[in-house]
PDB file of N, CA and C in Angstrom:
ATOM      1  N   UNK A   1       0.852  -1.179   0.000  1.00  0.00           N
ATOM      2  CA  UNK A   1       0.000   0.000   0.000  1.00  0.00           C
ATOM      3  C   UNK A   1       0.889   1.230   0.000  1.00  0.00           C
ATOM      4  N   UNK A   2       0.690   2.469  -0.687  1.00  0.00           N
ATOM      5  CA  UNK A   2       1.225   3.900  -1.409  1.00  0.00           C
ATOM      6  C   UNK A   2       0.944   4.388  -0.239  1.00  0.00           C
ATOM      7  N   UNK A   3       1.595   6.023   0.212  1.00  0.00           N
ATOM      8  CA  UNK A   3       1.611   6.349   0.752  1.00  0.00           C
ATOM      9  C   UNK A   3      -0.035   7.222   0.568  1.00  0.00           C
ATOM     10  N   UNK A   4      -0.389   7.459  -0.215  1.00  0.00           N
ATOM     11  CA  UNK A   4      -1.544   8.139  -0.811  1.00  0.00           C
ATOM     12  C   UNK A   4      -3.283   7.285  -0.017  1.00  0.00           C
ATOM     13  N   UNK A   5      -3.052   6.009  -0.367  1.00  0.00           N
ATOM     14  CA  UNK A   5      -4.032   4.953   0.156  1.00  0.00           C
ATOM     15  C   UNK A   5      -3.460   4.953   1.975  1.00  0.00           C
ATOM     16  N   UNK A   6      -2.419   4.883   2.250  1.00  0.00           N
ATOM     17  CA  UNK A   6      -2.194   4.496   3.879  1.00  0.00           C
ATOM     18  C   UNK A   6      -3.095   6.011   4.157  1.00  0.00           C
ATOM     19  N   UNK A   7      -2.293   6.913   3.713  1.00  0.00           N
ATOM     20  CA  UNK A   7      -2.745   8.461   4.630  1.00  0.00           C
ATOM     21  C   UNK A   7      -4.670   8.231   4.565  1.00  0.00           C
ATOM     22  N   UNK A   8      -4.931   8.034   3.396  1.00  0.00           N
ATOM     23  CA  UNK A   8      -6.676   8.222   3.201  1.00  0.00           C
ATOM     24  C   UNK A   8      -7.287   6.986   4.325  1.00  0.00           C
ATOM     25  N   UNK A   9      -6.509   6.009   4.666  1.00  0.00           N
ATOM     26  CA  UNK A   9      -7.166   4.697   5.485  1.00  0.00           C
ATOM     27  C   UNK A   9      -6.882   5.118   6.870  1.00  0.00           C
ATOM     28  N   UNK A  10      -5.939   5.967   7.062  1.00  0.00           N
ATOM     29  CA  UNK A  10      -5.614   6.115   8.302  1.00  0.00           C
ATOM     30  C   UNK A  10      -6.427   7.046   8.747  1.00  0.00           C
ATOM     31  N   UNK A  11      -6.606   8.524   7.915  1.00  0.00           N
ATOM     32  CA  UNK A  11      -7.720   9.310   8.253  1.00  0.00           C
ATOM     33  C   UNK A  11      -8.990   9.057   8.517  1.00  0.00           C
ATOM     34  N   UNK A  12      -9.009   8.215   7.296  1.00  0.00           N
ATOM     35  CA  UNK A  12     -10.768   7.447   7.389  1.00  0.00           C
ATOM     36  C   UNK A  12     -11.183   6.319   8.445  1.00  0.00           C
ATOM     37  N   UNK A  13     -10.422   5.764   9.105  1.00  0.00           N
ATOM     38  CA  UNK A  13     -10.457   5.118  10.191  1.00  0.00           C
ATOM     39  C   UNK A  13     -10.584   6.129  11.776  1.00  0.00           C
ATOM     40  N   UNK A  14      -9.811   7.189  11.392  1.00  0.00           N
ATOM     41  CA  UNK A  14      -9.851   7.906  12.586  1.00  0.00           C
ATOM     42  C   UNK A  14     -11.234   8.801  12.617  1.00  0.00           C
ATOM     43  N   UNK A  15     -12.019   9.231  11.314  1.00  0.00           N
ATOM     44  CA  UNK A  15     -12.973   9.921  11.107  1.00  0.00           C
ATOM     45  C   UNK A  15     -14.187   9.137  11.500  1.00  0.00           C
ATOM     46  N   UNK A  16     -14.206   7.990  11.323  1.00  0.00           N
ATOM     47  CA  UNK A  16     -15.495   6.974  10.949  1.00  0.00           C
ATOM     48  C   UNK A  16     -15.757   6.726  12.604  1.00  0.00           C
ATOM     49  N   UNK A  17     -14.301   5.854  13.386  1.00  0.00           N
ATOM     50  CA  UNK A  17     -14.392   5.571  14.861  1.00  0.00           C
ATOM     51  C   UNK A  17     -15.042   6.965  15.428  1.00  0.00           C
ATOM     52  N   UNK A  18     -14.171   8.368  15.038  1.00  0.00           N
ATOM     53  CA  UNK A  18     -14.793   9.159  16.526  1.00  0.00           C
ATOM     54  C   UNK A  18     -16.105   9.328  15.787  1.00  0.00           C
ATOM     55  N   UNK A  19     -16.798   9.889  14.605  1.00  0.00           N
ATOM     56  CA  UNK A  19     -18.082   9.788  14.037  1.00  0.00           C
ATOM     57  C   UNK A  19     -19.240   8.711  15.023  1.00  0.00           C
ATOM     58  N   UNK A  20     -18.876   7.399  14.939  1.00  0.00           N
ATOM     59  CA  UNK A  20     -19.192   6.282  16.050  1.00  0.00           C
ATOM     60  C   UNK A  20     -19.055   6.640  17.407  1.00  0.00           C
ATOM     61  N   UNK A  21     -18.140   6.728  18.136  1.00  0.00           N
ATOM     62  CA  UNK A  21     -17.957   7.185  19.430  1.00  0.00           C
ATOM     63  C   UNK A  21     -18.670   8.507  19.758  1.00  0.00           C
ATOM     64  N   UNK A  22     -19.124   9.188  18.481  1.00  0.00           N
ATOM     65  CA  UNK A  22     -19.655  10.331  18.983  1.00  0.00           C
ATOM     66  C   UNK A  22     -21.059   9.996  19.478  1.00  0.00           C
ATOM     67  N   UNK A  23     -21.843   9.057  18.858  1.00  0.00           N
ATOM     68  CA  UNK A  23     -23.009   8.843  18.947  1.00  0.00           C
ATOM     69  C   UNK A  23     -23.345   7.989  20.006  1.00  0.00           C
ATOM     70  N   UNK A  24     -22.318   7.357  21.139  1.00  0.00           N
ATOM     71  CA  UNK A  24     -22.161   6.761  22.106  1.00  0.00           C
ATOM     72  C   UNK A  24     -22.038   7.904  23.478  1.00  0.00           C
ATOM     73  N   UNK A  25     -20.842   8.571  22.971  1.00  0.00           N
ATOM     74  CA  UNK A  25     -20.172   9.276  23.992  1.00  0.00           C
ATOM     75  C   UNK A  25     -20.872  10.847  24.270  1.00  0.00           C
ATOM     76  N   UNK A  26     -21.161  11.121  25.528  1.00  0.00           N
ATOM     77  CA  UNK A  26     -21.840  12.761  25.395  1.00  0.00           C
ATOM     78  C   UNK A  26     -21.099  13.559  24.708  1.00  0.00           C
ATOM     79  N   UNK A  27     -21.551  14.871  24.588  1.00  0.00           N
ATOM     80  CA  UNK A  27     -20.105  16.246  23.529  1.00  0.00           C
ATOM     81  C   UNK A  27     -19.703  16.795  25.376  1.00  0.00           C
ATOM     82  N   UNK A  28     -18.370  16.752  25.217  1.00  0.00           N
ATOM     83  CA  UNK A  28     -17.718  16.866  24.314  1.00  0.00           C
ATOM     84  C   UNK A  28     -16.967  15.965  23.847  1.00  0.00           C
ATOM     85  N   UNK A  29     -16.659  15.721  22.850  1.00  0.00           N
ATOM     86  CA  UNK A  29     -16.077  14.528  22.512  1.00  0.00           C
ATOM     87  C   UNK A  29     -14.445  14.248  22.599  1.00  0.00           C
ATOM     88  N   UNK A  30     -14.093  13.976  23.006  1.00  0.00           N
ATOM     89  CA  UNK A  30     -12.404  13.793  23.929  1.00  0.00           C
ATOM     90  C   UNK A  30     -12.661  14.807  24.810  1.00  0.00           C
ATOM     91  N   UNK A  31     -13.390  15.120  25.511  1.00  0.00           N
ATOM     92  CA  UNK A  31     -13.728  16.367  26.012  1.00  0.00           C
ATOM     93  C   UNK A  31     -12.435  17.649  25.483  1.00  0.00           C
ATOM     94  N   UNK A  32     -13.018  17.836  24.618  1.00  0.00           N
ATOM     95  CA  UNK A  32     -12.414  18.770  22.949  1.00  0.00           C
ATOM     96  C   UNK A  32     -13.290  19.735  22.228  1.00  0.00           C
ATOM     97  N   UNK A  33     -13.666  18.472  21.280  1.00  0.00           N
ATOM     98  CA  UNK A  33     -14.659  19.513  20.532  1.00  0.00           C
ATOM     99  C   UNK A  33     -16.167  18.893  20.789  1.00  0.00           C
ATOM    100  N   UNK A  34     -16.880  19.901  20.589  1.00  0.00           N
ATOM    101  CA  UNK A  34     -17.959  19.992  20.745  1.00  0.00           C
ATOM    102  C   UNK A  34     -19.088  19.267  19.678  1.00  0.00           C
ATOM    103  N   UNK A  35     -19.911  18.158  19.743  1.00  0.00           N
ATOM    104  CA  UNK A  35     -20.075  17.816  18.445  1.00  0.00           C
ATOM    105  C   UNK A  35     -22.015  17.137  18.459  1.00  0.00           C
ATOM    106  N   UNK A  36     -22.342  16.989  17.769  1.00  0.00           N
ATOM    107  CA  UNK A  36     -24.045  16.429  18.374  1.00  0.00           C
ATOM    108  C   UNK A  36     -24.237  15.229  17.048  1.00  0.00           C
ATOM    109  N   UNK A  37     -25.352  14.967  16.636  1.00  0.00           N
ATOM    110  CA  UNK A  37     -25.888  13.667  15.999  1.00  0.00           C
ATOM    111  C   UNK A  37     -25.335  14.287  14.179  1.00  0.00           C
ATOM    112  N   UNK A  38     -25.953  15.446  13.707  1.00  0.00           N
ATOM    113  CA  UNK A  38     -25.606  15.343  12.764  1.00  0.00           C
ATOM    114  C   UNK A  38     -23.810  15.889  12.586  1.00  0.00           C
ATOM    115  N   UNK A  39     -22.950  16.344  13.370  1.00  0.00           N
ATOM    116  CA  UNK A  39     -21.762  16.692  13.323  1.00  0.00           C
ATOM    117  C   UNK A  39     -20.708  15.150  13.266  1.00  0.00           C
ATOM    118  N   UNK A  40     -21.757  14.269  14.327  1.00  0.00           N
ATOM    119  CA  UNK A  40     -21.332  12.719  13.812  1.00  0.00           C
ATOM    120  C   UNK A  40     -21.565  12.212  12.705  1.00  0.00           C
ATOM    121  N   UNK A  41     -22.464  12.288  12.007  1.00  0.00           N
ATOM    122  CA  UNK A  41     -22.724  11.641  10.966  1.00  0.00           C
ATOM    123  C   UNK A  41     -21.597  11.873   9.709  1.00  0.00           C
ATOM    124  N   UNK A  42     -21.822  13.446   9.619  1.00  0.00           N
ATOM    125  CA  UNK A  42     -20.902  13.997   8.671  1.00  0.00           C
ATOM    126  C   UNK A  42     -19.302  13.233   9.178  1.00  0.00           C
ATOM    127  N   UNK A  43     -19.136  13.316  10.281  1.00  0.00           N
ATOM    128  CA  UNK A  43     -17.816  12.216  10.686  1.00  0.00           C
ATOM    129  C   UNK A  43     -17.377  10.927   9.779  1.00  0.00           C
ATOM    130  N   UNK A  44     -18.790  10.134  10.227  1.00  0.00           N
ATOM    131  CA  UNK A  44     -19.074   8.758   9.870  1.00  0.00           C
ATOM    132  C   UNK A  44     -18.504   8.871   7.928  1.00  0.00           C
ATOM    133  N   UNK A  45     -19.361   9.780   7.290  1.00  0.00           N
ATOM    134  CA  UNK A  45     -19.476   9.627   5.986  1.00  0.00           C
ATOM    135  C   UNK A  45     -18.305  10.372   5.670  1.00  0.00           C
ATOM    136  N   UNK A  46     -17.672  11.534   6.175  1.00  0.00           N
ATOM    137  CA  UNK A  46     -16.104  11.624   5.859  1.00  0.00           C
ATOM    138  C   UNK A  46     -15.096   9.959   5.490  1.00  0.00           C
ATOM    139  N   UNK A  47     -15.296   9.533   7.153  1.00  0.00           N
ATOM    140  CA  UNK A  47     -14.321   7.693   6.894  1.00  0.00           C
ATOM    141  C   UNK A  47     -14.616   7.394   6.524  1.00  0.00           C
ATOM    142  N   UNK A  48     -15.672   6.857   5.341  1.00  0.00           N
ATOM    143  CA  UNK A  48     -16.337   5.703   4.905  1.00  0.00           C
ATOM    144  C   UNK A  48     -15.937   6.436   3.551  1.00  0.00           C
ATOM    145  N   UNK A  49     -16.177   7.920   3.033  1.00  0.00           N
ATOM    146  CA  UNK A  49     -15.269   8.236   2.057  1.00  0.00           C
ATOM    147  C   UNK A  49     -13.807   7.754   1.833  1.00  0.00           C
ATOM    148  N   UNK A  50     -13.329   8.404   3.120  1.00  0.00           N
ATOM    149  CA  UNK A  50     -11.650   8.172   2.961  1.00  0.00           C
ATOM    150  C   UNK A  50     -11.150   6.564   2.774  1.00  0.00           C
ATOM    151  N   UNK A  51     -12.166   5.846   3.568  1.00  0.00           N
ATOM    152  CA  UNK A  51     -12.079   4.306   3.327  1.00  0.00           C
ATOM    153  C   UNK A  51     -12.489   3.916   2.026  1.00  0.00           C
ATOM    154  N   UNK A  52     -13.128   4.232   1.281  1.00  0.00           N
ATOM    155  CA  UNK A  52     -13.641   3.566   0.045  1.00  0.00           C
ATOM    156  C   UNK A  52     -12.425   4.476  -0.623  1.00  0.00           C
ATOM    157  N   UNK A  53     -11.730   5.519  -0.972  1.00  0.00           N
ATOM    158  CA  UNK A  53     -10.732   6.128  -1.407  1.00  0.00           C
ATOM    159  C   UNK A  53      -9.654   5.044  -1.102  1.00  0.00           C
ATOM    160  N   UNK A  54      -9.436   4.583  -0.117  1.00  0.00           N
ATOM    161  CA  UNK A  54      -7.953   3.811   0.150  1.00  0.00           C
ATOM    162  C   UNK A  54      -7.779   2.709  -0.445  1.00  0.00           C
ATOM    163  N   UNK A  55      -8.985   2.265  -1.401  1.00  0.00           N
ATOM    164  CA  UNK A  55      -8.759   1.127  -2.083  1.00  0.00           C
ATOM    165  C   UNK A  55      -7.993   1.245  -3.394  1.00  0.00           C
ATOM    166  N   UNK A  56      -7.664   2.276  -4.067  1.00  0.00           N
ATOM    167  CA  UNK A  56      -6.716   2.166  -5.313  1.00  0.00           C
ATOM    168  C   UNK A  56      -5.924   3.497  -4.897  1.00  0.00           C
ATOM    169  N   UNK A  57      -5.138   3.823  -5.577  1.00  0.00           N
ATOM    170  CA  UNK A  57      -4.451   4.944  -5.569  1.00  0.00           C
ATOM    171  C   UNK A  57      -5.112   5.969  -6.061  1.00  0.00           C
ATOM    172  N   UNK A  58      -5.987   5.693  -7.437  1.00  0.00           N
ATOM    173  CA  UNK A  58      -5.937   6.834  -7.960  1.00  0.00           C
ATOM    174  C   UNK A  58      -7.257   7.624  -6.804  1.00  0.00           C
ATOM    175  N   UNK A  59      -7.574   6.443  -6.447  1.00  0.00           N
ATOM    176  CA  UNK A  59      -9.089   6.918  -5.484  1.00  0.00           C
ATOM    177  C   UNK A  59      -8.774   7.831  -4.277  1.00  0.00           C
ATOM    178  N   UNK A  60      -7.614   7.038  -3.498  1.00  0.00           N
ATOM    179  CA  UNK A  60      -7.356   7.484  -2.176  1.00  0.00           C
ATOM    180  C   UNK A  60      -6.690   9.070  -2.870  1.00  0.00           C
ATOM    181  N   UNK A  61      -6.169   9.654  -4.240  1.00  0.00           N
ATOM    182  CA  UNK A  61      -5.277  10.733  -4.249  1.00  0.00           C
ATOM    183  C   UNK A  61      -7.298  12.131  -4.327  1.00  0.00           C
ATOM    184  N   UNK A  62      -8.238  11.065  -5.328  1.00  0.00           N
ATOM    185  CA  UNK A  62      -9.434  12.222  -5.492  1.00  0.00           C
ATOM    186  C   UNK A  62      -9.556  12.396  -4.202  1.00  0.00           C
ATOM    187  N   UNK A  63      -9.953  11.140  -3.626  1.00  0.00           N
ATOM    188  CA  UNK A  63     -10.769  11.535  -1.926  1.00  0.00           C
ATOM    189  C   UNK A  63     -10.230  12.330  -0.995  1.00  0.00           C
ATOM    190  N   UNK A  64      -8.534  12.432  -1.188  1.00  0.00           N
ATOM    191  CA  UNK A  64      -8.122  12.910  -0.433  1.00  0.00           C
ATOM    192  C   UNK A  64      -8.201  14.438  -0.649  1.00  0.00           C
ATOM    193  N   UNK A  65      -8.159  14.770  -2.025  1.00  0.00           N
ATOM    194  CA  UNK A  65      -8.389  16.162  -2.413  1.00  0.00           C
ATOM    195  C   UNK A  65      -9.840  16.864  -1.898  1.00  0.00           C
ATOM    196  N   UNK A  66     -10.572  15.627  -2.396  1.00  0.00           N
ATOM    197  CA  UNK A  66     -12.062  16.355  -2.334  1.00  0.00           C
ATOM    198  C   UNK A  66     -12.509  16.678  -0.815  1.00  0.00           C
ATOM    199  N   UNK A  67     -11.868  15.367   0.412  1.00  0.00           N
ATOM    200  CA  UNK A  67     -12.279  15.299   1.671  1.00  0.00           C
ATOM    201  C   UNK A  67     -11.449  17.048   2.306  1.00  0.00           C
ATOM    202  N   UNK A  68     -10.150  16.583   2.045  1.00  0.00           N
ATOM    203  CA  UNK A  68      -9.449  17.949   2.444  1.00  0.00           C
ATOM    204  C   UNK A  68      -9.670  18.766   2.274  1.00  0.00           C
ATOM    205  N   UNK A  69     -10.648  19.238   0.875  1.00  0.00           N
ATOM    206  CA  UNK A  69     -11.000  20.614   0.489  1.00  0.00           C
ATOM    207  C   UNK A  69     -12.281  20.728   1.284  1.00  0.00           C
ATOM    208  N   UNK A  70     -13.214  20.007   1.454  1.00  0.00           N
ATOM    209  CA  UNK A  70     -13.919  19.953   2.647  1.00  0.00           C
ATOM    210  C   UNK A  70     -13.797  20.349   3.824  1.00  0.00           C
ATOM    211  N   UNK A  71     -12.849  19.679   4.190  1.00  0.00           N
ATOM    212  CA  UNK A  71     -12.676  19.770   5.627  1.00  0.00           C
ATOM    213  C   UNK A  71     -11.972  20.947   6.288  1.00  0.00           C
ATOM    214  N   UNK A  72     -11.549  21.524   5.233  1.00  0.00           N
ATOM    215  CA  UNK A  72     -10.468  23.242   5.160  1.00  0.00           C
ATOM    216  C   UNK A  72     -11.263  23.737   5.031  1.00  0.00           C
ATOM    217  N   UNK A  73     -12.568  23.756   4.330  1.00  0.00           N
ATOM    218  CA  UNK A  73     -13.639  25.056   4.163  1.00  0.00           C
ATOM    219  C   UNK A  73     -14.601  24.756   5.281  1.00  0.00           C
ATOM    220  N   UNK A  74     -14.676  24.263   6.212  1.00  0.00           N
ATOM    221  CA  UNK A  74     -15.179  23.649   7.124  1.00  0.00           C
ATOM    222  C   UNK A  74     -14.736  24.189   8.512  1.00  0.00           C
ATOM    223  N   UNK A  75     -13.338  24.065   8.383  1.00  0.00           N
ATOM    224  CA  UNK A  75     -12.351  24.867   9.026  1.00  0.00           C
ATOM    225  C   UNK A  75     -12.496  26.219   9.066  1.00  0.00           C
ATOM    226  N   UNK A  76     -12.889  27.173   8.049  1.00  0.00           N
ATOM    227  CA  UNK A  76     -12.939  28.228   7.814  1.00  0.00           C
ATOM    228  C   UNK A  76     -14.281  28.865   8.123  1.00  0.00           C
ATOM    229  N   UNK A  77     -15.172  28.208   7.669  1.00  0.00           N
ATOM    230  CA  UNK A  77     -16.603  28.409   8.294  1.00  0.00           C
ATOM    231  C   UNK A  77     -16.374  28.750   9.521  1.00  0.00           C
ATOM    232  N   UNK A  78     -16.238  27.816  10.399  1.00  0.00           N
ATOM    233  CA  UNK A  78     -15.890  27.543  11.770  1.00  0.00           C
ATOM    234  C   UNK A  78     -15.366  28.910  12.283  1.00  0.00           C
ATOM    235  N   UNK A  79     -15.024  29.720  11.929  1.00  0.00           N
ATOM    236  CA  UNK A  79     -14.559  31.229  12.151  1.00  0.00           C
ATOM    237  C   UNK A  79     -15.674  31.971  11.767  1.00  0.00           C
ATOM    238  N   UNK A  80     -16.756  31.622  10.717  1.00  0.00           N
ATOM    239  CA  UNK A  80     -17.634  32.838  10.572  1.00  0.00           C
ATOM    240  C   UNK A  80     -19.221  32.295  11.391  1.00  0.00           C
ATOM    241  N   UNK A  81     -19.707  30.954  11.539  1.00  0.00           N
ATOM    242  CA  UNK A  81     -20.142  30.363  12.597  1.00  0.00           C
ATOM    243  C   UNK A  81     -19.663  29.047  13.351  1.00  0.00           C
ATOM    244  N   UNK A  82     -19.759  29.506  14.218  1.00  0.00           N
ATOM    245  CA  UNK A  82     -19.242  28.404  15.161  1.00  0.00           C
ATOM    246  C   UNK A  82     -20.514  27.304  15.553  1.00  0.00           C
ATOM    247  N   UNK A  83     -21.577  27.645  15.226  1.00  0.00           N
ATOM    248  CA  UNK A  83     -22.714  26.509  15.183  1.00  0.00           C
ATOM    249  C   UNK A  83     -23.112  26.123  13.579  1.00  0.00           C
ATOM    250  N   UNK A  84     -22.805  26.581  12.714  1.00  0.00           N
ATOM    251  CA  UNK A  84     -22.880  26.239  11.104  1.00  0.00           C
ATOM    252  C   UNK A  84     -24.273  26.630  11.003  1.00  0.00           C
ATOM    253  N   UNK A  85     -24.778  28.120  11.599  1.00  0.00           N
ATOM    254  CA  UNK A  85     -25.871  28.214  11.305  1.00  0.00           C
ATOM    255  C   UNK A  85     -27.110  27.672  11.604  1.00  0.00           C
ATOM    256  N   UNK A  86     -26.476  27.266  12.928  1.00  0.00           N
ATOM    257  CA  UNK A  86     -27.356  26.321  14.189  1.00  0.00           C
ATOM    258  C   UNK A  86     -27.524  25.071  13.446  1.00  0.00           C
ATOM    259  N   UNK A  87     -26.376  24.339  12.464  1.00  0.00           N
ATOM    260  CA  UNK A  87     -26.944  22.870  12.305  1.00  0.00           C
ATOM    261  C   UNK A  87     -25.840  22.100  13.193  1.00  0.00           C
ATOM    262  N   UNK A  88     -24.831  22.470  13.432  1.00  0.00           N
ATOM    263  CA  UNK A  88     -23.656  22.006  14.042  1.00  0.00           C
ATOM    264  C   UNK A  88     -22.566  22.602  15.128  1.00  0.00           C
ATOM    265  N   UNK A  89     -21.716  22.137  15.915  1.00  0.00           N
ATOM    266  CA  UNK A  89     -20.945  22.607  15.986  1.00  0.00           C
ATOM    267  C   UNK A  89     -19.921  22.845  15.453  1.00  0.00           C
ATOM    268  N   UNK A  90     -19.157  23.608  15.088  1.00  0.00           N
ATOM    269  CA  UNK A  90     -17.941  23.490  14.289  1.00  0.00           C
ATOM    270  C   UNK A  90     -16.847  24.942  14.333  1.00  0.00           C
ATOM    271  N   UNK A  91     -16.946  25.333  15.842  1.00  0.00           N
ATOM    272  CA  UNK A  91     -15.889  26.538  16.330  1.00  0.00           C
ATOM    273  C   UNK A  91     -14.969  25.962  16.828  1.00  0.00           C
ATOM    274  N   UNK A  92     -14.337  26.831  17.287  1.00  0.00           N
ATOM    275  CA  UNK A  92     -13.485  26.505  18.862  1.00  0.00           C
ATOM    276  C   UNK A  92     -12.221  25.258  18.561  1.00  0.00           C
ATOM    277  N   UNK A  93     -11.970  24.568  19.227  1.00  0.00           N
ATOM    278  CA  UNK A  93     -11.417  23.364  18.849  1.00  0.00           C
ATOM    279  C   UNK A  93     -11.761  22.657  17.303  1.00  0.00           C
ATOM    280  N   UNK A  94     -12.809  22.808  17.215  1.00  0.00           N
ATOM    281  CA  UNK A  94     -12.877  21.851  15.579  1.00  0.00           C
ATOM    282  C   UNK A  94     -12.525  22.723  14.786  1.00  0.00           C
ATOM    283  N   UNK A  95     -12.362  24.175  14.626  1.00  0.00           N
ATOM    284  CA  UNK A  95     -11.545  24.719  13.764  1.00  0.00           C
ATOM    285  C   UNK A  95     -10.301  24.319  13.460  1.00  0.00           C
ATOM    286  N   UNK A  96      -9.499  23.940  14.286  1.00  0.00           N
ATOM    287  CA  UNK A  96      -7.962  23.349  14.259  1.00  0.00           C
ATOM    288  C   UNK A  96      -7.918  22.216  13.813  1.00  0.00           C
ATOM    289  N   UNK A  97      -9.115  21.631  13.898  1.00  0.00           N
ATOM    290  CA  UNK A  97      -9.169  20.065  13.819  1.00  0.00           C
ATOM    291  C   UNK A  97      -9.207  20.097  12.195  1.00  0.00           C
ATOM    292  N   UNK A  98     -10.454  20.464  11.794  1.00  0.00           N
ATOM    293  CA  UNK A  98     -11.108  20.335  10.595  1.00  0.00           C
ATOM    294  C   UNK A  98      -9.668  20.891   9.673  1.00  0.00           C
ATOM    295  N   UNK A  99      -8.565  22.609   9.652  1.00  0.00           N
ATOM    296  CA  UNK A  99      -8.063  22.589   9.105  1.00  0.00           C
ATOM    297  C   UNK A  99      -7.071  21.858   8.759  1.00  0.00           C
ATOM    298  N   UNK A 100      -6.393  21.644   9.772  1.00  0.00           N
ATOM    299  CA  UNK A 100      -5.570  20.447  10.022  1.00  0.00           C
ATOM    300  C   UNK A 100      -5.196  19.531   8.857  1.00  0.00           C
ATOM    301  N   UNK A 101      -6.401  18.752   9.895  1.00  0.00           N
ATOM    302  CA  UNK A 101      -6.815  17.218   8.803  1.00  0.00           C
ATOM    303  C   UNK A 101      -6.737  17.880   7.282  1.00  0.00           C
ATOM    304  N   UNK A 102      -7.688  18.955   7.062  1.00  0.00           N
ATOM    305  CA  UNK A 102      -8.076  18.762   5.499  1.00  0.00           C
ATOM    306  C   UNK A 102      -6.391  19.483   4.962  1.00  0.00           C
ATOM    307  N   UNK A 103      -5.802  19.939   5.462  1.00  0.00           N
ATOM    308  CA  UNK A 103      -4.555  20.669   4.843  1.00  0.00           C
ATOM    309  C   UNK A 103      -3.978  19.350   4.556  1.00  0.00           C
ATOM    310  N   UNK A 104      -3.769  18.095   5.330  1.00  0.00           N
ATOM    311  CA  UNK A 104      -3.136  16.959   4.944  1.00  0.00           C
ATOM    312  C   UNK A 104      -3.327  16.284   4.335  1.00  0.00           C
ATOM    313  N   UNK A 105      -5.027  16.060   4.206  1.00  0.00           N
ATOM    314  CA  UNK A 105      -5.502  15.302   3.030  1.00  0.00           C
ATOM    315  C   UNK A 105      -4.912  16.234   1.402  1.00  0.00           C
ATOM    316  N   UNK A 106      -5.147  17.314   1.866  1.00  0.00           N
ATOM    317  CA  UNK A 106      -5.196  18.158   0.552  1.00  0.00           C
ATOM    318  C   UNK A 106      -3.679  17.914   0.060  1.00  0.00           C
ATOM    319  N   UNK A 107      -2.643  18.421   0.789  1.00  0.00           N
ATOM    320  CA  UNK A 107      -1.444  17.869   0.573  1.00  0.00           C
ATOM    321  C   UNK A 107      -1.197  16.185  -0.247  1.00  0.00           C
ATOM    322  N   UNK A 108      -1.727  15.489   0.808  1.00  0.00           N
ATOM    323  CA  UNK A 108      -1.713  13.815   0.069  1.00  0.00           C
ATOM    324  C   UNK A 108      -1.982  13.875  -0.843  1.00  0.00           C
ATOM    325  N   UNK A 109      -3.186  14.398  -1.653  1.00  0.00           N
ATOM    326  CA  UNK A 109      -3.739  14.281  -2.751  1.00  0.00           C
ATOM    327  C   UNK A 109      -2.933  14.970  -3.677  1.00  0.00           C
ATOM    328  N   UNK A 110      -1.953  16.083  -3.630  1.00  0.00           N
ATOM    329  CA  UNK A 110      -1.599  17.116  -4.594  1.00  0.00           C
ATOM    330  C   UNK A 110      -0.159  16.465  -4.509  1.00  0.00           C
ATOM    331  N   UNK A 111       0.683  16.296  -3.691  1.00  0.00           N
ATOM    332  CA  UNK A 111       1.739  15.472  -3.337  1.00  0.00           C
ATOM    333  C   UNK A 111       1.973  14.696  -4.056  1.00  0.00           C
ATOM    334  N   UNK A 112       0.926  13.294  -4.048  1.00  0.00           N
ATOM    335  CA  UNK A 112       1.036  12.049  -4.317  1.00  0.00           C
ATOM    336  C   UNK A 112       0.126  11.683  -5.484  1.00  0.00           C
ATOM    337  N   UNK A 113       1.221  11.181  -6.502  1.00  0.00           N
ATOM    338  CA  UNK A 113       0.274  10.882  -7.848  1.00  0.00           C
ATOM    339  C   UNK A 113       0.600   9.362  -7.680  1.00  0.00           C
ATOM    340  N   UNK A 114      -0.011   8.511  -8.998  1.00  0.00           N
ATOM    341  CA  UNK A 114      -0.292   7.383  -8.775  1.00  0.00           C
ATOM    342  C   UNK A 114       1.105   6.822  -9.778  1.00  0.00           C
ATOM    343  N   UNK A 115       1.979   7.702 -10.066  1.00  0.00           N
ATOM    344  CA  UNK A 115       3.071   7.612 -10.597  1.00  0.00           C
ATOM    345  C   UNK A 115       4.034   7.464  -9.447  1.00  0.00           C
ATOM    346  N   UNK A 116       4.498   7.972  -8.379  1.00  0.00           N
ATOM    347  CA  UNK A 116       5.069   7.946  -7.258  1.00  0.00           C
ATOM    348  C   UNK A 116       4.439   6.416  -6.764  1.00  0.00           C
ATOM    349  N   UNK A 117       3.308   6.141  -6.590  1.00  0.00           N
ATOM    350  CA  UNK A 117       2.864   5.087  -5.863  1.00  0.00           C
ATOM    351  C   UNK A 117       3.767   3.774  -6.643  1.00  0.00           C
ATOM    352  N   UNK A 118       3.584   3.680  -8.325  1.00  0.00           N
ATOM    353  CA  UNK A 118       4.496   2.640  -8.649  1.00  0.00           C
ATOM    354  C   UNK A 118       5.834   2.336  -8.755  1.00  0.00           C
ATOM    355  N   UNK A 119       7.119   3.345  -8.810  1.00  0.00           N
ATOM    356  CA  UNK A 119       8.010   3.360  -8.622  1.00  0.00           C
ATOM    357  C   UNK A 119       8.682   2.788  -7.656  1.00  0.00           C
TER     358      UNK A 119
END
């Protein structure tokens, strides 16, 4: 497995579990960020993206673009509401979170072509 597919399986594993744990565990979630039913969901269907991405290269390099560009404008929101317009949370701590992540996905994806993966 490419470095392109590990990064998208590793994200998407970490997105999908706390997505899950969110819907178990009260908010805050790592007592962190702040998060409710649909802020999980969108979790859930982030990993299950990044997971269905980690199965070829060329998949894990789109998903990673498309999830990251997501998750950076998500990030950015998060500065102009911090409840997404009362559907979510998404200030405070998940600002850091959301840019974060999506700066790395976005990176993976722009980084890593499926030419690097065979070499």
């Amino acid at each position: 497995m490419g470095m392109a597919r590990a990064v998208a399986a590793i994200f998407g594993a970490i997105y999908l579990a706390l997505g899950l744990i969110g819907f178990i565990v009260d908010s805050p979630l790592l007592g962190l960020f702040e998060v409710n039913g649909l802020h999980n969901l969108v979790h859930v269907v982030i990993g299950a993206a990044l997971l269905y991405g980690a199965t070829s290269t060329e998949l894990a390099i789109v998903m990673s673009r498309r999830v990251g560009m997501l998750l950076f404008i998500i990030g950015l929101l998060g500065f102009v509401s911090a409840d997404a317009f009362g559907f979510m949370p998404i200030g405070g701590n998940d600002i850091w979170l959301h840019l974060s992540t999506g700066a790395v996905l976005v990176a993976n994806g722009i980084f890593e072509t499926a030419d690097t993966e065979a070499a």
